[in-house]
Protein backbone atom coordinates (compact mmCIF):
# COMPACT_ATOMS: atom_id res chain seq x y z
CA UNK A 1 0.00 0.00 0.00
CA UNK A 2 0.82 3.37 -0.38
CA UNK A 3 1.61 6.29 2.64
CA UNK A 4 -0.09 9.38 2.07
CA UNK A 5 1.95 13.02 2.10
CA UNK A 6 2.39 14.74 4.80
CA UNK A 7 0.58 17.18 3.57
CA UNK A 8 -2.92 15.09 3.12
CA UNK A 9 -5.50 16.90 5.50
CA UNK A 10 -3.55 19.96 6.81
CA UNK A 11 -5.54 22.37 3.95
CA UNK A 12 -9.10 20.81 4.80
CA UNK A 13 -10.10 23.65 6.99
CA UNK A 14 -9.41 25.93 4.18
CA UNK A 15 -10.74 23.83 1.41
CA UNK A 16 -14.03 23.79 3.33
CA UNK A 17 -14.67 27.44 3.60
CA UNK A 18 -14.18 27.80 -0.12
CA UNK A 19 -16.71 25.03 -0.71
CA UNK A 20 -19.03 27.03 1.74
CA UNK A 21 -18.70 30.23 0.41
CA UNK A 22 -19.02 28.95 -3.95
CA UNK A 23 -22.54 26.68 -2.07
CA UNK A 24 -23.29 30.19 -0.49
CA UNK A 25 -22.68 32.07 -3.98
CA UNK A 26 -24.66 30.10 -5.76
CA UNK A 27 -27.71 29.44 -3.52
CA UNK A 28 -27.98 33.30 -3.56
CA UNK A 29 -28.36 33.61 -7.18
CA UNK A 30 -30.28 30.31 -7.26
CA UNK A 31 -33.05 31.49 -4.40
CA UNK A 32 -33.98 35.03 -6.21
CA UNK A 33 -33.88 33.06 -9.42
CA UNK A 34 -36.61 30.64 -8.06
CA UNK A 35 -37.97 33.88 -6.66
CA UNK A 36 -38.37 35.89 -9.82
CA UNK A 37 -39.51 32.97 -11.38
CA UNK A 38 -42.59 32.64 -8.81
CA UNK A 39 -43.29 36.53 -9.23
CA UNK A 40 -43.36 36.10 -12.95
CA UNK A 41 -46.25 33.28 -12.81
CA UNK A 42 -47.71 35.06 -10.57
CA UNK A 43 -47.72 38.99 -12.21
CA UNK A 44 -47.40 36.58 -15.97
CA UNK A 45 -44.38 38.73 -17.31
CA UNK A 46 -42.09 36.10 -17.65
CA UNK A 47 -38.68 36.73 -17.45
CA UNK A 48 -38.50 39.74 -16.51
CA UNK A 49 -38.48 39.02 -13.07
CA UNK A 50 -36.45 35.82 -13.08
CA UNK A 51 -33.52 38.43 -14.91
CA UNK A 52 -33.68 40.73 -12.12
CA UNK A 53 -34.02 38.01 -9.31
CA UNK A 54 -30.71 36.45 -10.98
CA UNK A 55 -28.86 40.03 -11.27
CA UNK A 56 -29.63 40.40 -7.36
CA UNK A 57 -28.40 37.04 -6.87
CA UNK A 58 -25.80 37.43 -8.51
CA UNK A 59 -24.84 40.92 -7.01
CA UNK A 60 -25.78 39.09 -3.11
CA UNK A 61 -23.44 36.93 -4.11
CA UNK A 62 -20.84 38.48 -5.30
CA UNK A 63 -20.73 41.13 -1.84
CA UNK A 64 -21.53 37.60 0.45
CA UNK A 65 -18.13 36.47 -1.36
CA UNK A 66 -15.85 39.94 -0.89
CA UNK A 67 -16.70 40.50 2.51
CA UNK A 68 -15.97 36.78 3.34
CA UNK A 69 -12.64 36.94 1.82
CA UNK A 70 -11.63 40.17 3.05
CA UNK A 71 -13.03 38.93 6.89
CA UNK A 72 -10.47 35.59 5.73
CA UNK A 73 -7.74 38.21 4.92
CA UNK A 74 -7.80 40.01 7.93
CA UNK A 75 -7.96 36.76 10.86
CA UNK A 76 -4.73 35.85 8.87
CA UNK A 77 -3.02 38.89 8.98
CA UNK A 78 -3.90 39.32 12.42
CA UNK A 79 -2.81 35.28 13.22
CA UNK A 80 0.56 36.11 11.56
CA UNK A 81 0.86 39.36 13.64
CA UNK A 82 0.72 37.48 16.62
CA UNK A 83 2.89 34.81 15.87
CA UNK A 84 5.57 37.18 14.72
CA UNK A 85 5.07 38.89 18.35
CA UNK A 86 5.49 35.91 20.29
């Protein structure tokens, strides 16, 4: 049999919270897709809602996935900081 690297499971953590926050992206454009879609039956001026529920999606989204990243950015920073002042 073969060993697995060193390496195998030290980047999990990390791998996870991308996973969560592409899930995250697209269930935001998804839901105000499905949502415009259901406003559209119901008002009958297909797609015109759907477009704009998948623009605000897609705009959720894309804020959800910034401010995640720069939150991300700034507990590392701050991690490093403290190692380097120990």
């Amino acid at each position: 049999m073969s060993r697995r690297p060193e390496s195998f499971g030290k980047m999990r953590p990390e791998y996870a919270r991308g996973m969560t926050i592409a899930f995250e992206f697209a269930g935001s454009v998804l839901l105000f897709w499905l949502a415009g879609r259901w406003v559209d039956g119901w008002l009958d001026t297909e797609p015109w809602f759907q477009i704009v529920g998948s623009l605000i999606g897609w705009g959720g989204g894309f804020a959800q996935v910034f401010y995640k990243a720069k939150r991300m950015e700034e507990a590392e920073l701050a991690s490093k900081e403290r190692a380097q002042q120990k």
